[in-house]
PDB file of N, CA and C in Angstrom:
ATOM      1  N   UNK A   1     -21.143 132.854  75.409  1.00  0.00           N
ATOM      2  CA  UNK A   1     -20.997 131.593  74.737  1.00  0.00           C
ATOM      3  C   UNK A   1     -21.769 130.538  75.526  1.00  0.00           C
ATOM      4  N   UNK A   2     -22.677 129.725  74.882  1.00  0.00           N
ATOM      5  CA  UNK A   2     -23.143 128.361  75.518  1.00  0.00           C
ATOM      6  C   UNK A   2     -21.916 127.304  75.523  1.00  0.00           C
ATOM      7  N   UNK A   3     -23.185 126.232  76.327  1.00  0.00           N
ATOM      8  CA  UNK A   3     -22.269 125.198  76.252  1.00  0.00           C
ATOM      9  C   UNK A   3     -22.225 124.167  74.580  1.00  0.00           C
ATOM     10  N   UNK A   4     -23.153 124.705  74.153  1.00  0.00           N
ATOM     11  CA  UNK A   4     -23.498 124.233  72.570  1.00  0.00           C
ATOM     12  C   UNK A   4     -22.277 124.707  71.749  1.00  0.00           C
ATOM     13  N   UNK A   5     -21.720 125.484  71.751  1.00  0.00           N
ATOM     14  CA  UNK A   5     -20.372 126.125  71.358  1.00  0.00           C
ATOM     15  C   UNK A   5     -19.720 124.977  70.802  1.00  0.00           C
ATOM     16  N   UNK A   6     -19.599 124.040  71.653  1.00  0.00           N
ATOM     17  CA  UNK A   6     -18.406 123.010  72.029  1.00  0.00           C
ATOM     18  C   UNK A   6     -19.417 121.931  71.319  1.00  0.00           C
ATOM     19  N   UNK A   7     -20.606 121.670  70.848  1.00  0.00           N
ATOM     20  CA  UNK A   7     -20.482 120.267  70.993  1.00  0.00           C
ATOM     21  C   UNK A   7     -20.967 120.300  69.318  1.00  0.00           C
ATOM     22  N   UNK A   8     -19.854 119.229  68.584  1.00  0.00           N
ATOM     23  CA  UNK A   8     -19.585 119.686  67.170  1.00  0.00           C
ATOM     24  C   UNK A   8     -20.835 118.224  66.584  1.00  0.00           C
ATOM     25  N   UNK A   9     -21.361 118.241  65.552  1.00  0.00           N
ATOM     26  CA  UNK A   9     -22.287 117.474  64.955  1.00  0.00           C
ATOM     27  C   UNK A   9     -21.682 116.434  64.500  1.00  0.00           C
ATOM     28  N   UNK A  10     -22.456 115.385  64.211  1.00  0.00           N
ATOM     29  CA  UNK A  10     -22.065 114.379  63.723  1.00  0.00           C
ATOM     30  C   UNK A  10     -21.259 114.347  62.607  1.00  0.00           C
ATOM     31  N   UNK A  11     -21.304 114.869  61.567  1.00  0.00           N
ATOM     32  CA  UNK A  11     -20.168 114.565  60.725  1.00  0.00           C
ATOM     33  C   UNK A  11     -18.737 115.461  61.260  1.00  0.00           C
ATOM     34  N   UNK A  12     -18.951 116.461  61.826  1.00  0.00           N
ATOM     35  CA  UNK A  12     -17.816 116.571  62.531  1.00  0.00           C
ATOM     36  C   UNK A  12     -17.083 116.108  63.387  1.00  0.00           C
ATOM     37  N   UNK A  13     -17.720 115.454  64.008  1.00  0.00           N
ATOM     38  CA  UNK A  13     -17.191 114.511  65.372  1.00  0.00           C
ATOM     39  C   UNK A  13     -16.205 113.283  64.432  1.00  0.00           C
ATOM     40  N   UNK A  14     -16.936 113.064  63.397  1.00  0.00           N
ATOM     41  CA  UNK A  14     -16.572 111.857  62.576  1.00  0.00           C
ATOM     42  C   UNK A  14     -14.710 112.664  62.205  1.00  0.00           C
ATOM     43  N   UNK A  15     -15.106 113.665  61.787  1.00  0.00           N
ATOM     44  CA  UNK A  15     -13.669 114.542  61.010  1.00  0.00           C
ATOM     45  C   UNK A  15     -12.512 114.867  62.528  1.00  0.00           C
ATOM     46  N   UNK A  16     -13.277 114.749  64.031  1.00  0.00           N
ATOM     47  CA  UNK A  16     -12.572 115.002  64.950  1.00  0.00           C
ATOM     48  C   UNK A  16     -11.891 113.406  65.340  1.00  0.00           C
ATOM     49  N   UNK A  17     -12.298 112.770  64.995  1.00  0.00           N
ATOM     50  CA  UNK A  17     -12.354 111.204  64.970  1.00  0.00           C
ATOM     51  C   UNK A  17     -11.320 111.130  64.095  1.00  0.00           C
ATOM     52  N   UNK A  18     -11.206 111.270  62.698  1.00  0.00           N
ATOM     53  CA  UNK A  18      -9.983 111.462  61.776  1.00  0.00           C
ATOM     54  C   UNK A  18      -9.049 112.167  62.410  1.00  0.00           C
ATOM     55  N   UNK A  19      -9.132 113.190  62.972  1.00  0.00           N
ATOM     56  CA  UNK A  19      -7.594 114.056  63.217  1.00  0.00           C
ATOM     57  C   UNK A  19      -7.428 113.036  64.242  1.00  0.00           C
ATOM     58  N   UNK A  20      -7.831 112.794  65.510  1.00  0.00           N
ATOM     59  CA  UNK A  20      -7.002 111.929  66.143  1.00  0.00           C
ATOM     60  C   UNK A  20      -6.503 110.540  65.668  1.00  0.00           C
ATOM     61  N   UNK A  21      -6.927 109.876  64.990  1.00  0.00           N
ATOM     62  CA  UNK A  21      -6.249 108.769  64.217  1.00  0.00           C
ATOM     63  C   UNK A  21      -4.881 109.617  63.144  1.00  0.00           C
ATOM     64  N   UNK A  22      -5.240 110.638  63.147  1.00  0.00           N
ATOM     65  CA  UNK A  22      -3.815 111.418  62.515  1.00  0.00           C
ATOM     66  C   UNK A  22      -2.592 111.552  63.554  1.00  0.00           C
ATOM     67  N   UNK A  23      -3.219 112.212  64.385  1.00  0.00           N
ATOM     68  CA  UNK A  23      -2.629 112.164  65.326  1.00  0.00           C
ATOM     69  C   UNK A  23      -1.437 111.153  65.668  1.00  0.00           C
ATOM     70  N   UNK A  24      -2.713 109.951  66.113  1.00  0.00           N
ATOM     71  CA  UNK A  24      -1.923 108.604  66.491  1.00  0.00           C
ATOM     72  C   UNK A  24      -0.904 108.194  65.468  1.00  0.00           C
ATOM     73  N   UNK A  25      -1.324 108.326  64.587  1.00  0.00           N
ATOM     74  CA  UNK A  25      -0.278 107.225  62.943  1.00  0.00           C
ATOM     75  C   UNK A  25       0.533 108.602  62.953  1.00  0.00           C
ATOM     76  N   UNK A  26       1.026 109.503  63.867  1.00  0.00           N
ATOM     77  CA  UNK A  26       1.478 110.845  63.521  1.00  0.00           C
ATOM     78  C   UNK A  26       1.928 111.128  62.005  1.00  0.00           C
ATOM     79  N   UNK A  27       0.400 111.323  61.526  1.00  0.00           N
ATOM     80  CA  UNK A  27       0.506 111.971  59.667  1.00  0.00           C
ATOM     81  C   UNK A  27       0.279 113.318  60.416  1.00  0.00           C
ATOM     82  N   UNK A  28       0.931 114.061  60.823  1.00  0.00           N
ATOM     83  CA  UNK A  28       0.716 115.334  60.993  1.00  0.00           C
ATOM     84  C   UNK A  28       0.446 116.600  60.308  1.00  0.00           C
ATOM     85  N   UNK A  29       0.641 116.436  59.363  1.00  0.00           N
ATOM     86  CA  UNK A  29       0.300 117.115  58.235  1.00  0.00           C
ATOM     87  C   UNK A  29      -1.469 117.152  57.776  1.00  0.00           C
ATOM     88  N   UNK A  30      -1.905 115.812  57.716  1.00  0.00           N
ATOM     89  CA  UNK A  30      -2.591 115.463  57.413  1.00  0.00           C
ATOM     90  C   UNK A  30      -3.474 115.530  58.622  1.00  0.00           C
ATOM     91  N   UNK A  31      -3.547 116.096  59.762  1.00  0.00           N
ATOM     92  CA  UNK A  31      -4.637 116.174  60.669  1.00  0.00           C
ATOM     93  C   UNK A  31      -4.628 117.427  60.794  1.00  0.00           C
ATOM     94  N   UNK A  32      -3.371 118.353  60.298  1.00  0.00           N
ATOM     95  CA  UNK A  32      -3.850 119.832  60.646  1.00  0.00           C
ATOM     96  C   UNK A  32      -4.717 119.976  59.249  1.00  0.00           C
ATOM     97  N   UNK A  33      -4.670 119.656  58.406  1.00  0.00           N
ATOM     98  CA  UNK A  33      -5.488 120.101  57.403  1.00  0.00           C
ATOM     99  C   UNK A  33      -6.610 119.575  57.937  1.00  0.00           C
ATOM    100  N   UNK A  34      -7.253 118.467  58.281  1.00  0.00           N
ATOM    101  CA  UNK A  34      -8.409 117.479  59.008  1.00  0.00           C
ATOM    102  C   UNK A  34      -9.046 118.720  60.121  1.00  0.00           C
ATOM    103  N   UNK A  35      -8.057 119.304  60.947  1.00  0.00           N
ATOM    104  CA  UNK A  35      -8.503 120.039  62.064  1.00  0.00           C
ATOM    105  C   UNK A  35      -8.973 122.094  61.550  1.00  0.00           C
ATOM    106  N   UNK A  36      -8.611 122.298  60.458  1.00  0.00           N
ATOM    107  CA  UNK A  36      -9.111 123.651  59.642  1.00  0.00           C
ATOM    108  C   UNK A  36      -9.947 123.421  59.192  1.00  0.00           C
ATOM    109  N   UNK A  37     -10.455 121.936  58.652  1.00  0.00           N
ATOM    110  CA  UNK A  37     -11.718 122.065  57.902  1.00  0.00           C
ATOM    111  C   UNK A  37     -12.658 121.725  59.126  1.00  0.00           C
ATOM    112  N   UNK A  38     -12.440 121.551  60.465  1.00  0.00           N
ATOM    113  CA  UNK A  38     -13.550 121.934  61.694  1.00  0.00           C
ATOM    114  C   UNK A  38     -13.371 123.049  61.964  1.00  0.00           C
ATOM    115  N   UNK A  39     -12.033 123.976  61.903  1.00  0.00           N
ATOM    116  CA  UNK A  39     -12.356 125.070  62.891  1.00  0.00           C
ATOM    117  C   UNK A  39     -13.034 126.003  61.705  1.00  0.00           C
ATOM    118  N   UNK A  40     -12.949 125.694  60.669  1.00  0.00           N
ATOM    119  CA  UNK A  40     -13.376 126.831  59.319  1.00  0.00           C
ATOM    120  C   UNK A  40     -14.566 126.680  59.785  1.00  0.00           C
ATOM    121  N   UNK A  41     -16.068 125.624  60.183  1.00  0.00           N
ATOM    122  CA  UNK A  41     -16.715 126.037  60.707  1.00  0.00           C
ATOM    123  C   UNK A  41     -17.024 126.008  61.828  1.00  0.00           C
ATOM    124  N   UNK A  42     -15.886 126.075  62.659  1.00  0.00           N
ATOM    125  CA  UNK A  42     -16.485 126.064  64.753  1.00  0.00           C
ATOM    126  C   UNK A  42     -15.287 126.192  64.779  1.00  0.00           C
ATOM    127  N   UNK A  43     -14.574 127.847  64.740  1.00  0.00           N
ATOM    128  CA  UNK A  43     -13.259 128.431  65.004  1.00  0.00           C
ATOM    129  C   UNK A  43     -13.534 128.236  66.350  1.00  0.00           C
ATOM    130  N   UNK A  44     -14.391 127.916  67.075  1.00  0.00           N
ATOM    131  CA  UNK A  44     -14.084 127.965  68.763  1.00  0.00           C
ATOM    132  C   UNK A  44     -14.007 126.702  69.693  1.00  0.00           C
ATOM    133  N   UNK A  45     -14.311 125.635  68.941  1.00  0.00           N
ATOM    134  CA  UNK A  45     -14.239 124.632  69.299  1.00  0.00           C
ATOM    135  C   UNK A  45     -12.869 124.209  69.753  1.00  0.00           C
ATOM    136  N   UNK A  46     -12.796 124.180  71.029  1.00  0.00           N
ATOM    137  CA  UNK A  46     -11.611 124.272  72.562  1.00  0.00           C
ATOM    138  C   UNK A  46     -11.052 122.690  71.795  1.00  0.00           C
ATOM    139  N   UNK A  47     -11.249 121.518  71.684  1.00  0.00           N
ATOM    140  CA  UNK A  47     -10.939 119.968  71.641  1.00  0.00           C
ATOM    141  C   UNK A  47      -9.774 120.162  70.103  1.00  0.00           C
ATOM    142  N   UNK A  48     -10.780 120.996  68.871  1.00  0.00           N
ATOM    143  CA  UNK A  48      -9.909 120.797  67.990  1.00  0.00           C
ATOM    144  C   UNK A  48      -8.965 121.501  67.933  1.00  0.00           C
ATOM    145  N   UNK A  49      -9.457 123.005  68.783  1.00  0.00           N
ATOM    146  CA  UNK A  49      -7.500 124.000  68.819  1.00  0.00           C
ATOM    147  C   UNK A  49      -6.336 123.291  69.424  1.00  0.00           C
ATOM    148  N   UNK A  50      -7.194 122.745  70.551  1.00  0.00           N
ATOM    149  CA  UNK A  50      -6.424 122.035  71.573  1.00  0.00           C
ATOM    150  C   UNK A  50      -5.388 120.937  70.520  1.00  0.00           C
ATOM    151  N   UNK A  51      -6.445 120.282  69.774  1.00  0.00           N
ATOM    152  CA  UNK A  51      -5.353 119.267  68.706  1.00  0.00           C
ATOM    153  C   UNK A  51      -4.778 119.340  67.548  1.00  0.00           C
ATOM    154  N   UNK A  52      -4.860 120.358  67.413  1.00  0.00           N
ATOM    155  CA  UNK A  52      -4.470 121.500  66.430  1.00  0.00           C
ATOM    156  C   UNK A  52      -3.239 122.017  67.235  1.00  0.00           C
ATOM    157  N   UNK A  53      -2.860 122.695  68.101  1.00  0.00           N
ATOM    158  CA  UNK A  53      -2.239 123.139  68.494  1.00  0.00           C
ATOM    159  C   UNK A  53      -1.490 122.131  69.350  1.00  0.00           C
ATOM    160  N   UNK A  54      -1.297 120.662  69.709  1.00  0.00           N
ATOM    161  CA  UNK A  54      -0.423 119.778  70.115  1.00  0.00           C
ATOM    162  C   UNK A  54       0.181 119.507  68.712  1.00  0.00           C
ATOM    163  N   UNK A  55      -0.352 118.722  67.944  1.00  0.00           N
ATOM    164  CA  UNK A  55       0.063 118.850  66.309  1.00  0.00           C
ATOM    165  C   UNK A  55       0.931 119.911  65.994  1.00  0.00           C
ATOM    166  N   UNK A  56       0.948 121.062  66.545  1.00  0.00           N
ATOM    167  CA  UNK A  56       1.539 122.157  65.844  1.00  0.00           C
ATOM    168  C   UNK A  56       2.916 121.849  66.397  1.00  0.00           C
ATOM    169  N   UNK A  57       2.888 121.628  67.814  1.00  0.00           N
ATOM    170  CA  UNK A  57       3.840 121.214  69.214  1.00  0.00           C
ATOM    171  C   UNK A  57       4.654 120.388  68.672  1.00  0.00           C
ATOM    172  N   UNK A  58       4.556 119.694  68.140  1.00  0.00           N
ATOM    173  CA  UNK A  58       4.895 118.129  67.728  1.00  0.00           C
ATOM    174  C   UNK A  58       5.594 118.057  66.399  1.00  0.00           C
ATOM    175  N   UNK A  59       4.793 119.156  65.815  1.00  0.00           N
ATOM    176  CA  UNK A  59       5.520 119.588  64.311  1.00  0.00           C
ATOM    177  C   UNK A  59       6.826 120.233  64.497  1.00  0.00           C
ATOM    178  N   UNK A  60       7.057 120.696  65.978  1.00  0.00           N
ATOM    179  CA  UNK A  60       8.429 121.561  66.164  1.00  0.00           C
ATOM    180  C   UNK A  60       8.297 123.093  65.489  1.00  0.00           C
ATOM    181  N   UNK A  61       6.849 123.125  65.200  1.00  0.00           N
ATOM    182  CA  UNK A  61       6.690 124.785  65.176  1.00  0.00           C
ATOM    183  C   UNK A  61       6.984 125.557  66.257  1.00  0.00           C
ATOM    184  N   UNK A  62       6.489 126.735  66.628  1.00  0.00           N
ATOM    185  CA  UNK A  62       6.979 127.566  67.403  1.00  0.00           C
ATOM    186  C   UNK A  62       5.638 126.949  68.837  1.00  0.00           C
ATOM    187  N   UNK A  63       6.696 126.315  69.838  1.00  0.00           N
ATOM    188  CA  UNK A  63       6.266 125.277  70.645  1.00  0.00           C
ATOM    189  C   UNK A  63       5.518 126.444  71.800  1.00  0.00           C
ATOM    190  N   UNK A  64       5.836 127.496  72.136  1.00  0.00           N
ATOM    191  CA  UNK A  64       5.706 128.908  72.946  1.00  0.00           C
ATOM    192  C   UNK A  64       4.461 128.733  72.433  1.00  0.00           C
ATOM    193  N   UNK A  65       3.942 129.334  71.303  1.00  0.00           N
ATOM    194  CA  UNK A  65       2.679 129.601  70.939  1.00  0.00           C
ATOM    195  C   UNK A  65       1.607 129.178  70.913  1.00  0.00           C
ATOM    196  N   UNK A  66       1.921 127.362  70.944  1.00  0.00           N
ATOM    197  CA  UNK A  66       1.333 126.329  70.890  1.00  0.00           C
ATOM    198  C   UNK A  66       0.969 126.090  72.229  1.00  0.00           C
ATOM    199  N   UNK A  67       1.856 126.073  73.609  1.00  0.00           N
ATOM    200  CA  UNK A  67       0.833 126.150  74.424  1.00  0.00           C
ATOM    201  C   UNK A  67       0.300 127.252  74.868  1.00  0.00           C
ATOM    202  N   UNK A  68       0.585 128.428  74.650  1.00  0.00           N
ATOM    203  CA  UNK A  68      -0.326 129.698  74.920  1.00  0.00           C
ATOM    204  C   UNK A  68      -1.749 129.457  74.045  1.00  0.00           C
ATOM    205  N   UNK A  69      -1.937 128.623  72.865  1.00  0.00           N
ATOM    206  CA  UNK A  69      -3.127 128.471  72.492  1.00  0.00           C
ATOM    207  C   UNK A  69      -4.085 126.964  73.097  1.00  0.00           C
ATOM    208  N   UNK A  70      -3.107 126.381  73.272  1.00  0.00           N
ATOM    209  CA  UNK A  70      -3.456 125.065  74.228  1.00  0.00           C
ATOM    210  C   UNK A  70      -4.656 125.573  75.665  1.00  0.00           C
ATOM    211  N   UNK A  71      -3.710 126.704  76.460  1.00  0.00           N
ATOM    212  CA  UNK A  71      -4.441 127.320  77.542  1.00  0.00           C
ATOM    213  C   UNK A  71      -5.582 128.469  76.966  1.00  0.00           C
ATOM    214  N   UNK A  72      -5.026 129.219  76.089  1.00  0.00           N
ATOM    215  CA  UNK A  72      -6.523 129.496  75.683  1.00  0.00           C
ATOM    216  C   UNK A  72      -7.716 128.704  75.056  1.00  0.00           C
ATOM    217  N   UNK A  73      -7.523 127.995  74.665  1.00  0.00           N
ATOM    218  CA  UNK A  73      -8.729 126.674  74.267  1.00  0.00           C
ATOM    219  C   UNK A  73      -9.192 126.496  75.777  1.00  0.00           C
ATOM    220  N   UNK A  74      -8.532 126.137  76.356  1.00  0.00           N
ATOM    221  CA  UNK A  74      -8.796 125.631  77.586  1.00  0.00           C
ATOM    222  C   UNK A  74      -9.747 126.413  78.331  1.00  0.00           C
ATOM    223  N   UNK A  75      -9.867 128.104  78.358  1.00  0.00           N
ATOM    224  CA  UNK A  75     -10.469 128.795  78.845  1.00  0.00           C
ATOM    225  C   UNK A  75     -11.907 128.687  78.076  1.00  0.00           C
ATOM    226  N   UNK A  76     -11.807 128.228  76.720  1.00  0.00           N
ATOM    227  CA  UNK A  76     -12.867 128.368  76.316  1.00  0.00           C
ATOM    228  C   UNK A  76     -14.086 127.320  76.752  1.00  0.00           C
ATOM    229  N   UNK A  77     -13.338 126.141  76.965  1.00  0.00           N
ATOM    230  CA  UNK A  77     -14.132 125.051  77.739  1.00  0.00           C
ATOM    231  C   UNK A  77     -13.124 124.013  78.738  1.00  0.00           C
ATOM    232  N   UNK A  78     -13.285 124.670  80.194  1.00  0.00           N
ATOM    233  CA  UNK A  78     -12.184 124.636  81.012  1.00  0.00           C
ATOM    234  C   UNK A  78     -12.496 123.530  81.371  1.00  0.00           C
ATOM    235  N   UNK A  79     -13.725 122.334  81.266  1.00  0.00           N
ATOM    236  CA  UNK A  79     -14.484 120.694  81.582  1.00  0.00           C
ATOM    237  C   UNK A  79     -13.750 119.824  80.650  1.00  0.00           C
ATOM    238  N   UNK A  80     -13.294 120.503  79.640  1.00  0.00           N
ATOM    239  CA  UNK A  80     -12.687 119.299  78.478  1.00  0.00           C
ATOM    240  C   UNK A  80     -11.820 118.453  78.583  1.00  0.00           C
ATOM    241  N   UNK A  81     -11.979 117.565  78.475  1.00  0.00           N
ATOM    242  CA  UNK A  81     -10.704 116.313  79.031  1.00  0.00           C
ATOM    243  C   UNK A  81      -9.601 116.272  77.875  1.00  0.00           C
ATOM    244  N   UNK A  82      -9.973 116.271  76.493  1.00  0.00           N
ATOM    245  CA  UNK A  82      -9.017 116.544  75.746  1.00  0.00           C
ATOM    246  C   UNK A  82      -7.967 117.875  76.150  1.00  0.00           C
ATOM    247  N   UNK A  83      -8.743 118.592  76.194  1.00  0.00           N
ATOM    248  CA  UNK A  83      -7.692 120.171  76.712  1.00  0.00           C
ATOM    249  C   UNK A  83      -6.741 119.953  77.837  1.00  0.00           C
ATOM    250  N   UNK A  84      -7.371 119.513  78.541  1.00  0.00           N
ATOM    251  CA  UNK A  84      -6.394 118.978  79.677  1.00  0.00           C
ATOM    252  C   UNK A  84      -5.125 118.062  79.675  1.00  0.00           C
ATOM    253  N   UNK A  85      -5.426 116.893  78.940  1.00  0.00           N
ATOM    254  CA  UNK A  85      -4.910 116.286  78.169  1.00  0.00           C
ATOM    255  C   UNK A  85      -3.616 116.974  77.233  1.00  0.00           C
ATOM    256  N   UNK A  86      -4.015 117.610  76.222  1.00  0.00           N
ATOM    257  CA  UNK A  86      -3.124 118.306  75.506  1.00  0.00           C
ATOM    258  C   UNK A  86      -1.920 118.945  76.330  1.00  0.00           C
ATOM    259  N   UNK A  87      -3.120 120.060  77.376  1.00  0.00           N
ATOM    260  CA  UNK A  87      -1.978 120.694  78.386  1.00  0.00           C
ATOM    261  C   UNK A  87      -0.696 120.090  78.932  1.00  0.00           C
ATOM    262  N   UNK A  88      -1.125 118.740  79.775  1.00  0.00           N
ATOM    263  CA  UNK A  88      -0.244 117.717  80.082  1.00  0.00           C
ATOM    264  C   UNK A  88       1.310 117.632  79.468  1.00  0.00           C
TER     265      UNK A  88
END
């Protein structure tokens, strides 16, 4: 994997930009759908599993799983400040 992996294009950044304003106004619902239509195309992108998977945390889904995918994002781009973040 490069480091290009990770770095999502402009209109995506824009849609990574939306999930965290989801985030914040916690519409949670509404940023995991925001965060599938990035990983549908960049399933590897470490920032959006990472917020994808706090979202999930937060939803009171199964919280175990959520950070076992938190730390695997993390492996995928272990520099990310969001990932770290999430971890927290």
């Amino acid at each position: 994997m490069s480091a290009n992996d990770q770095v999502l294009p402009k209109s995506k950044e824009n849609q990574f930009s939306t999930l965290v304003k989801c985030y914040e106004e916690k519409d949670y619902k509404k940023g995991i759908k925001v965060a599938d239509t990035i990983l549908k195309d960049y399933p590897k992108n470490a920032k959006t599993l990472c917020m994808k998977s706090l979202i999930s945390y937060l939803m009171n889904k199964d919280k175990v799983k959520a950070e076992k995918e938190i730390k695997s994002a993390l492996l995928l781009d272990a520099k990310n400040g969001t990932c770290w973040q999430t971890l927290g």
